[in-house]
C-alpha atoms as a PDB file:
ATOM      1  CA  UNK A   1     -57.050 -14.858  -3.026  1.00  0.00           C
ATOM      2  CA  UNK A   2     -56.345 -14.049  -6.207  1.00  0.00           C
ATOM      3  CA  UNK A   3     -52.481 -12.908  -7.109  1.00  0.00           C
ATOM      4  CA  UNK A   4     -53.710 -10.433  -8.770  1.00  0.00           C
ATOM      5  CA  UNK A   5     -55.982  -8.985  -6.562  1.00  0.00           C
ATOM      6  CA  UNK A   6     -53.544  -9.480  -3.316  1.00  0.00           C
ATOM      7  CA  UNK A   7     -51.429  -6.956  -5.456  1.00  0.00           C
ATOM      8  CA  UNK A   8     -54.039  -4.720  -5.710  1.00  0.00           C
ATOM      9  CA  UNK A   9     -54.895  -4.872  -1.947  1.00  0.00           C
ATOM     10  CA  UNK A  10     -51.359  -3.697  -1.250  1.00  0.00           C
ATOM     11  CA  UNK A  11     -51.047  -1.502  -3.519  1.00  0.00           C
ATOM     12  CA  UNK A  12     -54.198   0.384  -1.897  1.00  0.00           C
ATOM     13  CA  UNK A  13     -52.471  -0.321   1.608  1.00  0.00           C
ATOM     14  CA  UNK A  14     -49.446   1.685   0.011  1.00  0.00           C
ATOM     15  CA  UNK A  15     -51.240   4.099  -1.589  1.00  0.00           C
ATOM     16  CA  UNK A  16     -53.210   4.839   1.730  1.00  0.00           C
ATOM     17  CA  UNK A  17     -50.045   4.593   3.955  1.00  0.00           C
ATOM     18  CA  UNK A  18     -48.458   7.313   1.540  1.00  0.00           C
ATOM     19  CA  UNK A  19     -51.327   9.716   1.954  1.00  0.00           C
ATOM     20  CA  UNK A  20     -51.265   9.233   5.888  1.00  0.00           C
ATOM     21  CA  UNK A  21     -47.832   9.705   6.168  1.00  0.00           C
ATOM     22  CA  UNK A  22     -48.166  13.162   3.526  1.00  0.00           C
ATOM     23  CA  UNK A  23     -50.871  14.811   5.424  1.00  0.00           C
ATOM     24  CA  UNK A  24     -48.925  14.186   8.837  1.00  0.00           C
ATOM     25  CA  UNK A  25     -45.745  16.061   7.290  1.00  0.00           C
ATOM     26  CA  UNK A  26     -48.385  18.755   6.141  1.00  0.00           C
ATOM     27  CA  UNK A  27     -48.942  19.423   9.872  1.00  0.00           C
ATOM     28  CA  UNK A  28     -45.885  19.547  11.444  1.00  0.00           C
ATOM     29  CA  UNK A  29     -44.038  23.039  11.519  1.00  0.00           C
ATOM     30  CA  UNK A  30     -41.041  23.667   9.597  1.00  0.00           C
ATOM     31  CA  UNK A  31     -38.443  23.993  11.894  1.00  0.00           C
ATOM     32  CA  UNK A  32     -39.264  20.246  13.646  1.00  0.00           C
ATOM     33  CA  UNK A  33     -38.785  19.069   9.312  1.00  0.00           C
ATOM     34  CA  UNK A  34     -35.712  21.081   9.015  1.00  0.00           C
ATOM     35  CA  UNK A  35     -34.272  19.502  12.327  1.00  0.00           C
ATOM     36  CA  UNK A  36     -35.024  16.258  11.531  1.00  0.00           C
ATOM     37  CA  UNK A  37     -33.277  16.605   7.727  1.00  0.00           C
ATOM     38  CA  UNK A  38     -30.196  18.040   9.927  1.00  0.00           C
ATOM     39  CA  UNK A  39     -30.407  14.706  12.146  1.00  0.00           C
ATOM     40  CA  UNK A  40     -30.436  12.479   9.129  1.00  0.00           C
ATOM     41  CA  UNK A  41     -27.441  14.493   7.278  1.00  0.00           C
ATOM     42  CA  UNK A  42     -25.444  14.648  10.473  1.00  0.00           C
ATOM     43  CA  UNK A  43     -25.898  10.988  10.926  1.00  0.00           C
ATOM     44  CA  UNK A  44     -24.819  10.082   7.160  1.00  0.00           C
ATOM     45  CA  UNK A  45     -21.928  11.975   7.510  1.00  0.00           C
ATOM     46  CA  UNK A  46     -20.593  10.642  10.955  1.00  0.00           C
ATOM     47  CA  UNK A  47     -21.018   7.060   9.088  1.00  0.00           C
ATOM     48  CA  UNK A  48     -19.417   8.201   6.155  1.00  0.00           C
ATOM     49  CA  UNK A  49     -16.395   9.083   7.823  1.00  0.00           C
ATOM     50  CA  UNK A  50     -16.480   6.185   9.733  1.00  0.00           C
ATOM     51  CA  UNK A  51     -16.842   3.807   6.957  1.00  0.00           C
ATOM     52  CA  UNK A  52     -13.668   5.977   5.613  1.00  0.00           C
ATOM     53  CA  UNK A  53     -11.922   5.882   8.209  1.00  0.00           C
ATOM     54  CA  UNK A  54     -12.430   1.535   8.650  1.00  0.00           C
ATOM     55  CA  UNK A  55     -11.068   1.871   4.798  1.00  0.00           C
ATOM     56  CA  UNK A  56      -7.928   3.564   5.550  1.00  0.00           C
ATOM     57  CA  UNK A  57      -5.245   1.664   4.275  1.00  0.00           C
ATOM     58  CA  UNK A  58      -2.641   0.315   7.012  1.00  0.00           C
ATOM     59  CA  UNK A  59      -0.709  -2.403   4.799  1.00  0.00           C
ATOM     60  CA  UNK A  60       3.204  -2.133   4.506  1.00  0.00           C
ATOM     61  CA  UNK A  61       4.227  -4.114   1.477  1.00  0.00           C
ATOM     62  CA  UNK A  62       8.074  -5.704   1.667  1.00  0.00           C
ATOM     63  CA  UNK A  63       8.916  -6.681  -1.580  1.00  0.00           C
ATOM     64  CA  UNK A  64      12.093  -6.686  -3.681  1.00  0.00           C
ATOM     65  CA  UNK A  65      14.356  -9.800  -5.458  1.00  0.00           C
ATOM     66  CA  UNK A  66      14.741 -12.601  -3.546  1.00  0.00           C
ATOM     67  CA  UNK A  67      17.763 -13.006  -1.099  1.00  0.00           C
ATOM     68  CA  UNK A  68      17.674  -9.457  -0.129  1.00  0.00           C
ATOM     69  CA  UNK A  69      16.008  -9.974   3.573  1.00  0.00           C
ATOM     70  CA  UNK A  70      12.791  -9.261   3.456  1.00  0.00           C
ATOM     71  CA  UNK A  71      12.123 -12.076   5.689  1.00  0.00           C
ATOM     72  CA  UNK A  72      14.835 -11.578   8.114  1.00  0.00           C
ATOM     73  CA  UNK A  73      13.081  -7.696   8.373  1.00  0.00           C
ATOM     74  CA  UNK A  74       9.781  -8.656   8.893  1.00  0.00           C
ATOM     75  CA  UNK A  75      10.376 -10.992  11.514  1.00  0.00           C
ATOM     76  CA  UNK A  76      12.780  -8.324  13.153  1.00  0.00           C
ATOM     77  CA  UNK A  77       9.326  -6.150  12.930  1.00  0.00           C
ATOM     78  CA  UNK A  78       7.657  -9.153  14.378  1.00  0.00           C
ATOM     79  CA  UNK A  79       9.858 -10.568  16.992  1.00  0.00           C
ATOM     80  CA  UNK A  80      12.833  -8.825  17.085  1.00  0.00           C
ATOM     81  CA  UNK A  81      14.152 -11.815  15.960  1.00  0.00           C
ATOM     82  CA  UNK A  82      16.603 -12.673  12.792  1.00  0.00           C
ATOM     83  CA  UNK A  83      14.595 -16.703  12.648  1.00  0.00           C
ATOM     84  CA  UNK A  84      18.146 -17.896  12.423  1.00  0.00           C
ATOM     85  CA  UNK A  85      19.126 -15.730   9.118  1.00  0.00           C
ATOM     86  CA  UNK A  86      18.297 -16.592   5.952  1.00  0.00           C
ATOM     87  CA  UNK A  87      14.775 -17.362   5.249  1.00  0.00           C
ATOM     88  CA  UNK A  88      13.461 -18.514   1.520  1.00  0.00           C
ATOM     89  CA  UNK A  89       9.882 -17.739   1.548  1.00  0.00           C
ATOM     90  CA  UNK A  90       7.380 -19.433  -1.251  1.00  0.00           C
ATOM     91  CA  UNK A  91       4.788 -18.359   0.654  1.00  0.00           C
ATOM     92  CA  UNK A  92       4.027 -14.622   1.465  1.00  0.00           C
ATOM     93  CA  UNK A  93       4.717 -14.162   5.389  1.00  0.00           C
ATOM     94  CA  UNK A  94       1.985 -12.051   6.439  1.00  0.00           C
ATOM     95  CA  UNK A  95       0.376 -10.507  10.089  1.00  0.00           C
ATOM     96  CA  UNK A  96      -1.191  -7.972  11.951  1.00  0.00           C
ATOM     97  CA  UNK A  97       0.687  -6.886  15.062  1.00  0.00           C
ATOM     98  CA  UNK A  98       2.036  -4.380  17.127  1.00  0.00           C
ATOM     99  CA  UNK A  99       5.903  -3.579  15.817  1.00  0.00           C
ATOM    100  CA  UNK A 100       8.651  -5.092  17.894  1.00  0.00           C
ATOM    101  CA  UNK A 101      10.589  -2.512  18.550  1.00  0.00           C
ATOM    102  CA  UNK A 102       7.052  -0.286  20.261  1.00  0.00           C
ATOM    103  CA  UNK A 103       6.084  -3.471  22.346  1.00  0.00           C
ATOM    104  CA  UNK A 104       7.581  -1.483  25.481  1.00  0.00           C
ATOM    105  CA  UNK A 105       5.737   1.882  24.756  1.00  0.00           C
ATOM    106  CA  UNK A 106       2.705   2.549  26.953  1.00  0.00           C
ATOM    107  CA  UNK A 107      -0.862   3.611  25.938  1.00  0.00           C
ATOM    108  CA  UNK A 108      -2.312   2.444  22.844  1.00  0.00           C
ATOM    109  CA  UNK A 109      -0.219   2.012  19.384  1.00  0.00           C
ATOM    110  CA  UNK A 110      -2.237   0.831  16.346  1.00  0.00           C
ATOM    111  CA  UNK A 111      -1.177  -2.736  15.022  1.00  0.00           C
ATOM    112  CA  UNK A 112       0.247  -2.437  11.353  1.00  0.00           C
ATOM    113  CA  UNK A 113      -0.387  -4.912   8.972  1.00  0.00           C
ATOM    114  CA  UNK A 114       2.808  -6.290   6.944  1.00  0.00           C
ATOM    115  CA  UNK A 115       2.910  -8.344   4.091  1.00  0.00           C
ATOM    116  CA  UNK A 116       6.829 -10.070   3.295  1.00  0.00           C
ATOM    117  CA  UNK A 117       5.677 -10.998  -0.723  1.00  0.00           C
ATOM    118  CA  UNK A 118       8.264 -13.562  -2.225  1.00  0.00           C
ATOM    119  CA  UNK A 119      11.085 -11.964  -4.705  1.00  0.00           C
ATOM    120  CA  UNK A 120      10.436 -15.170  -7.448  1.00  0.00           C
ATOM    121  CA  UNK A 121       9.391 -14.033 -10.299  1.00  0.00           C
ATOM    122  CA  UNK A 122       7.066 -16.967 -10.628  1.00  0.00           C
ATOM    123  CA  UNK A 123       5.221 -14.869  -7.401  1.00  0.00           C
ATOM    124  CA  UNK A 124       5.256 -11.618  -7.947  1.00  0.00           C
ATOM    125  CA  UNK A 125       1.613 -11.516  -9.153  1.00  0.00           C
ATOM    126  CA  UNK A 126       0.887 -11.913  -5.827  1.00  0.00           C
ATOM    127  CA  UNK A 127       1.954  -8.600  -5.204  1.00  0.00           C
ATOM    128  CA  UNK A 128      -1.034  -7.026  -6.998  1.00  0.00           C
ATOM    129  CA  UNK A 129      -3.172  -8.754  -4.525  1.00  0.00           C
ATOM    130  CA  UNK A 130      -2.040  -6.587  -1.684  1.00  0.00           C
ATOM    131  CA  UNK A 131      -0.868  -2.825  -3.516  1.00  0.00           C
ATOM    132  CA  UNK A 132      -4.394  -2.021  -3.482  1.00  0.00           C
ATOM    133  CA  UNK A 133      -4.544  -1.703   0.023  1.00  0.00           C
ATOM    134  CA  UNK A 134      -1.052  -0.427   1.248  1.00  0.00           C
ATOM    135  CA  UNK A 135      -0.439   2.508   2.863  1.00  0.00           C
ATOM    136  CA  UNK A 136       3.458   2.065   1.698  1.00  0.00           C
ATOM    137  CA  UNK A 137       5.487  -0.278  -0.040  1.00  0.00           C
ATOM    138  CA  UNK A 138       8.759  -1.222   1.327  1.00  0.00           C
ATOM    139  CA  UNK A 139      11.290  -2.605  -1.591  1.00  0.00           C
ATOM    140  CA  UNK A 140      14.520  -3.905  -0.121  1.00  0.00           C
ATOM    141  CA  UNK A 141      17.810  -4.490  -1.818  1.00  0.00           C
ATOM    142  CA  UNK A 142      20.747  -6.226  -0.788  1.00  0.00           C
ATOM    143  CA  UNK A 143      23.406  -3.653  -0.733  1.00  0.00           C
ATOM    144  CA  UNK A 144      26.217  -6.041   0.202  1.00  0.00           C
ATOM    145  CA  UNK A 145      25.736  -8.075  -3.238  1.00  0.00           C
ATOM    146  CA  UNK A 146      23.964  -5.385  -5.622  1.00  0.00           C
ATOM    147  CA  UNK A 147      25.474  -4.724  -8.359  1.00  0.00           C
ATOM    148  CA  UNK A 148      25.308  -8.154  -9.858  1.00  0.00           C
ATOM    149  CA  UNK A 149      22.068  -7.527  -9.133  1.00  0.00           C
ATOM    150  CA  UNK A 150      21.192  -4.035 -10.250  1.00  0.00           C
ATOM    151  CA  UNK A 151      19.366  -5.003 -13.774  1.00  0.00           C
ATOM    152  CA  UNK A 152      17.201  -7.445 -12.393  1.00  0.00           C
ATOM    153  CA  UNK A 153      16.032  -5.465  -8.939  1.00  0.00           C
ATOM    154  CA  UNK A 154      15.964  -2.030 -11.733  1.00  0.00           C
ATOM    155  CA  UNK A 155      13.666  -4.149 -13.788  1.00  0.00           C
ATOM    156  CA  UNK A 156      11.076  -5.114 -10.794  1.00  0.00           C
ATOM    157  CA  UNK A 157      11.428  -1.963  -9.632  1.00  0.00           C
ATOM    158  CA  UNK A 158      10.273   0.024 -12.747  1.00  0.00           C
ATOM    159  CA  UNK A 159       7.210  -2.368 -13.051  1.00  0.00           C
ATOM    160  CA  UNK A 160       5.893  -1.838  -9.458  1.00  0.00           C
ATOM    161  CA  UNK A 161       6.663   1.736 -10.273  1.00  0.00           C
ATOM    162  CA  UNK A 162       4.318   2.409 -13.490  1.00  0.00           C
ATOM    163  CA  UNK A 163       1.420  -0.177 -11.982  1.00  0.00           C
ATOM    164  CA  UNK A 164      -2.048   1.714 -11.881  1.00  0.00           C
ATOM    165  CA  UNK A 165      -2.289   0.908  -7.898  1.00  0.00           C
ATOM    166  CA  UNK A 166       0.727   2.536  -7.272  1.00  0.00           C
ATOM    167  CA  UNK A 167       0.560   5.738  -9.708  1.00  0.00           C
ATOM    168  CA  UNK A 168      -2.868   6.447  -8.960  1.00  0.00           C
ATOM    169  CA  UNK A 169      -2.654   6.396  -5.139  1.00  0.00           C
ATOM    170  CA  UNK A 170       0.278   7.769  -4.944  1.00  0.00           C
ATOM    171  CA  UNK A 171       1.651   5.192  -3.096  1.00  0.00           C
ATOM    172  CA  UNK A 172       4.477   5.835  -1.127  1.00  0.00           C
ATOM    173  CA  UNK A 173       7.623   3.951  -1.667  1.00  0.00           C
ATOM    174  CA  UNK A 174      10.740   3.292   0.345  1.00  0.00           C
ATOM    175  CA  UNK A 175      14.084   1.968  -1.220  1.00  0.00           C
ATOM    176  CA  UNK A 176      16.104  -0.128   1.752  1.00  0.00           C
ATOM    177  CA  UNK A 177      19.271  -1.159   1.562  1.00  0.00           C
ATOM    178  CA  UNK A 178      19.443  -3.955   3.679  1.00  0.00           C
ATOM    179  CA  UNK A 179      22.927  -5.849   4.871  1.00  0.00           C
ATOM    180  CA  UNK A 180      24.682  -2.172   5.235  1.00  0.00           C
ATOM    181  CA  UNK A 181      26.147  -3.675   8.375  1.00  0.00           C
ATOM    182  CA  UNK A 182      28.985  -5.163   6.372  1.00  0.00           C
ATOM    183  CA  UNK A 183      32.012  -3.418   5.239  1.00  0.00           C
ATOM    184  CA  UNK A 184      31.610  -3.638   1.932  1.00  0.00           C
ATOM    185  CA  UNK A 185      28.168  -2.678   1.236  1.00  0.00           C
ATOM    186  CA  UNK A 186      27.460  -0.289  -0.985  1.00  0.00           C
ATOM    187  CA  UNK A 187      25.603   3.219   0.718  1.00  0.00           C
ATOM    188  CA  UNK A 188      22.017   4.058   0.027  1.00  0.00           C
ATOM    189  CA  UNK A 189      23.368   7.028  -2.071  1.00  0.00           C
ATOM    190  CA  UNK A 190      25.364   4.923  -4.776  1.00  0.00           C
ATOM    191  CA  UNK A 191      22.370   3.044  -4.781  1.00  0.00           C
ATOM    192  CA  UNK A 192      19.799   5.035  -5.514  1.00  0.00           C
ATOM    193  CA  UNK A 193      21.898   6.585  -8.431  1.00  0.00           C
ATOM    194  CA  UNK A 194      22.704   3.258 -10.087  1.00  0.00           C
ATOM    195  CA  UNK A 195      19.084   2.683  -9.758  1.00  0.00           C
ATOM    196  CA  UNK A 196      18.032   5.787 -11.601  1.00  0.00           C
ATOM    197  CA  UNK A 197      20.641   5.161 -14.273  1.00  0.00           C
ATOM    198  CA  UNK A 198      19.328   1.526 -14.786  1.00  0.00           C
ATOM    199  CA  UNK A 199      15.926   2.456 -14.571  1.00  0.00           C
ATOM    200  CA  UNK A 200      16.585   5.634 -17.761  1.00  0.00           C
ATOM    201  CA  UNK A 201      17.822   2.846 -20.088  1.00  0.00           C
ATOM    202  CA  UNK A 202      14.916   0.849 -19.184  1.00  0.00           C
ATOM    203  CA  UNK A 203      13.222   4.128 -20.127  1.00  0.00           C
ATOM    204  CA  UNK A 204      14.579   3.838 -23.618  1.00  0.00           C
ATOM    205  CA  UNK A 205      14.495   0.451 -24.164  1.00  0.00           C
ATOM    206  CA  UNK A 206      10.927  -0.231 -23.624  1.00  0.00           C
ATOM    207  CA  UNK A 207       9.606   2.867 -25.599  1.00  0.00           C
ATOM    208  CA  UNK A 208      11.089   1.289 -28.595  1.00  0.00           C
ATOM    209  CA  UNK A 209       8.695  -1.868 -27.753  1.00  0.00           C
ATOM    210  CA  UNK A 210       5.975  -1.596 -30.087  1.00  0.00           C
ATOM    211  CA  UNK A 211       2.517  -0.464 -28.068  1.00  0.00           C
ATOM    212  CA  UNK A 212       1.105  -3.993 -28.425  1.00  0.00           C
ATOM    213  CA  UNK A 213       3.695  -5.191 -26.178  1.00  0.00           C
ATOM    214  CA  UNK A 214       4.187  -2.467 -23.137  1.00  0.00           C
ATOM    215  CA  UNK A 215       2.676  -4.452 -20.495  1.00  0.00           C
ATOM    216  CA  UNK A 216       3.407  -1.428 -17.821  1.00  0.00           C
ATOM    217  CA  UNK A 217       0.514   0.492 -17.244  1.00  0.00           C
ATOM    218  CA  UNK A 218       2.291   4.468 -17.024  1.00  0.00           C
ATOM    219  CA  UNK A 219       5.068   5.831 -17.927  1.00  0.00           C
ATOM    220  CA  UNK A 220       8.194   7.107 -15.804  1.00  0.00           C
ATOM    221  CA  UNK A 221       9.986  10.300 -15.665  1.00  0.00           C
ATOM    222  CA  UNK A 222      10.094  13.572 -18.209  1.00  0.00           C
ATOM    223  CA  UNK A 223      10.687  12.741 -21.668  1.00  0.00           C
ATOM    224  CA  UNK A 224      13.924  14.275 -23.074  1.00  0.00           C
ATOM    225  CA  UNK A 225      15.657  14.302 -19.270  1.00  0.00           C
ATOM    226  CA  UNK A 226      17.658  11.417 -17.338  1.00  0.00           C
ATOM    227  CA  UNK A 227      15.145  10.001 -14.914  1.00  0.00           C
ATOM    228  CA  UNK A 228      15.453  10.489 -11.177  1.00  0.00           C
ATOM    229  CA  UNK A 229      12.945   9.101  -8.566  1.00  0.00           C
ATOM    230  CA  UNK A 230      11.859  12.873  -8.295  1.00  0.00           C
ATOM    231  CA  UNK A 231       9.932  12.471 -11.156  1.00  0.00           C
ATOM    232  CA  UNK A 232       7.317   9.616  -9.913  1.00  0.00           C
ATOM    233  CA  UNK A 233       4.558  11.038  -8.919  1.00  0.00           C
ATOM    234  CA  UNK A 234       4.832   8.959  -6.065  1.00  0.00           C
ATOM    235  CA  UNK A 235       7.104   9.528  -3.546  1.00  0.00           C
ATOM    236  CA  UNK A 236      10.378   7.834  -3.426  1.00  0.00           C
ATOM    237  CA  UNK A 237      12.973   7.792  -0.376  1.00  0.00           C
ATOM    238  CA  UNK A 238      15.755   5.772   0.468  1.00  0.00           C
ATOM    239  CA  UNK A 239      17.201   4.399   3.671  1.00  0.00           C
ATOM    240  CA  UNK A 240      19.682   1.792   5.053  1.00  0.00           C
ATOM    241  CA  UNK A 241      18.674  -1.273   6.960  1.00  0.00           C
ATOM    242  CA  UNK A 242      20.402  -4.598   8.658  1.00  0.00           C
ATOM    243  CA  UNK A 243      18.146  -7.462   9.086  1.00  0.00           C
ATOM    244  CA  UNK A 244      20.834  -9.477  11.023  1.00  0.00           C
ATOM    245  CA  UNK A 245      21.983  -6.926  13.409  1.00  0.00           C
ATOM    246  CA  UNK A 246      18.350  -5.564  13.967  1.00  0.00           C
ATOM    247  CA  UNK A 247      19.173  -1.663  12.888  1.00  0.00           C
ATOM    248  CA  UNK A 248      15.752  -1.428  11.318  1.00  0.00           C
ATOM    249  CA  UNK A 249      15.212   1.958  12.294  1.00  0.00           C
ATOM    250  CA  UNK A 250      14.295   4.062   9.638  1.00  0.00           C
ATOM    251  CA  UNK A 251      11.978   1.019   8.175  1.00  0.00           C
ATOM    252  CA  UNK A 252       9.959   1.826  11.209  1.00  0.00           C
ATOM    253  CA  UNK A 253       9.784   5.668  10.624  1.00  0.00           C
ATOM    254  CA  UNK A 254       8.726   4.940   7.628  1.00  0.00           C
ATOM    255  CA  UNK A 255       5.688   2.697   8.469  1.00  0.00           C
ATOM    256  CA  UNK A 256       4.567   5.169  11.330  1.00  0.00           C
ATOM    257  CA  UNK A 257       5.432   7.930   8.828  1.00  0.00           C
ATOM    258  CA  UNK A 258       2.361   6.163   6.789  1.00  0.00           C
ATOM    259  CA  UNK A 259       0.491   3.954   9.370  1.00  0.00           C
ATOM    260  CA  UNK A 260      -0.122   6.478  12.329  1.00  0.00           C
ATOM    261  CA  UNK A 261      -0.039   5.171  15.873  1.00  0.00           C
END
């Protein structure tokens, strides 16, 4: 047969299918048609919200400079185990699994996925593959040796701040000051105002870069007024940590603050 005329011969199936199926709906009563739209909504809408509910972010993103502990943490989430100390990651350490520290708990407790990205700054672009799917984004800071290290962890800090994935989902983020077992480690308090002083003259440094050279993609704080983590539209709390000792306490509230059991 033809090509041509094969078209046409379904086309007049079709047409003849269409007319069948029209003058059936003509006969059926209302209320069976309104039902059956009420079926077919009710059934969208239950996959909808499954679909949704799949999609729900669970990632907790570690991040900060490197040497802080981030590794040491997330194998403490992991194991409950320090890996002998200090661990220099290249590589982004990364799992889904039940935390540590609920192993013990009965009934079911959701598995959280947690991503340790690497503190070089040659790696750091790695980070933007995972912010798009965290549900919170951890950034650690060694408080035993910070403030020879303020500028630089104020720096990566402000960037992962004023990203797009961040401002737009209002992606929560939690400062932790890791190594607070030792003496003279400086408190999450003295820390989080050094921060917000480093981060102001950041403020005013890079507004004075011409346009064509802000890389950042939004802006932090109220012009005119010193900048305080209040002022992200994100929100911003801090909290103390020890890696070695396992006292990773509030780093767990905070993931099951923002990945729900």
């Amino acid at each position: 047969m033809d090509p041509i005329e094969q078209f046409e011969e379904w086309k007049e199936q079709a047409s003849h299918l269409w007319r069948v199926a029209m003058d059936h709906l003509r006969h059926v009563p209302p209320t069976q048609l309104y039902a059956a739209a009420a079926i077919v909504v009710f059934t969208t809408v239950l996959l909808l919200s499954r679909l949704l509910k799949r999609a729900k972010a669970n990632t907790i993103v570690l991040t900060g400079l490197s040497g802080s502990g981030k590794s040491v943490l997330f194998y403490q989430l992991r194991d409950g185990s320090t890996h002998q100390g200090t661990v220099t990651s290249m590589e982004p350490n990364e799992g889904t699994f039940v935390l540590h520290g609920e192993t013990t708990k009965k009934g079911k407790i959701k598995a959280v996925h947690i991503v340790d990205v690497p503190g070089h700054s040659r790696l750091r672009p790695k980070l933007d593959e995972y912010l798009p799917q965290a549900a919170g984004v951890v950034f650690v800071v060694d408080a035993l040796d910070f403030l020879p290290n303020c500028r630089a962890a104020s720096e990566y800090l402000y960037d992962l701040l004023t990203k797009g994935s961040v401002v737009k989902k209002k992606v929560p983020l939690l400062i932790l000051c890791n190594k607070t077992d030792k003496v003279t480690a400086h408190t999450k308090e003295f820390i989080r105002r050094q921060m917000e002083k480093e981060i102001d003259k950041l403020r005013t440094s890079r507004s004075a870069i011409s346009e064509a050279d802000i890389t950042n993609e939004f802006t932090l704080g109220v012009p005119g007024e010193p900048f305080t983590f209040t002022q992200c539209s994100n929100k911003v709390t801090t909290a103390e940590a020890s890696g070695l000792t396992g006292e990773i306490s509030q780093l767990e509230e905070f993931i099951r603050e923002h990945v729900k059991p």
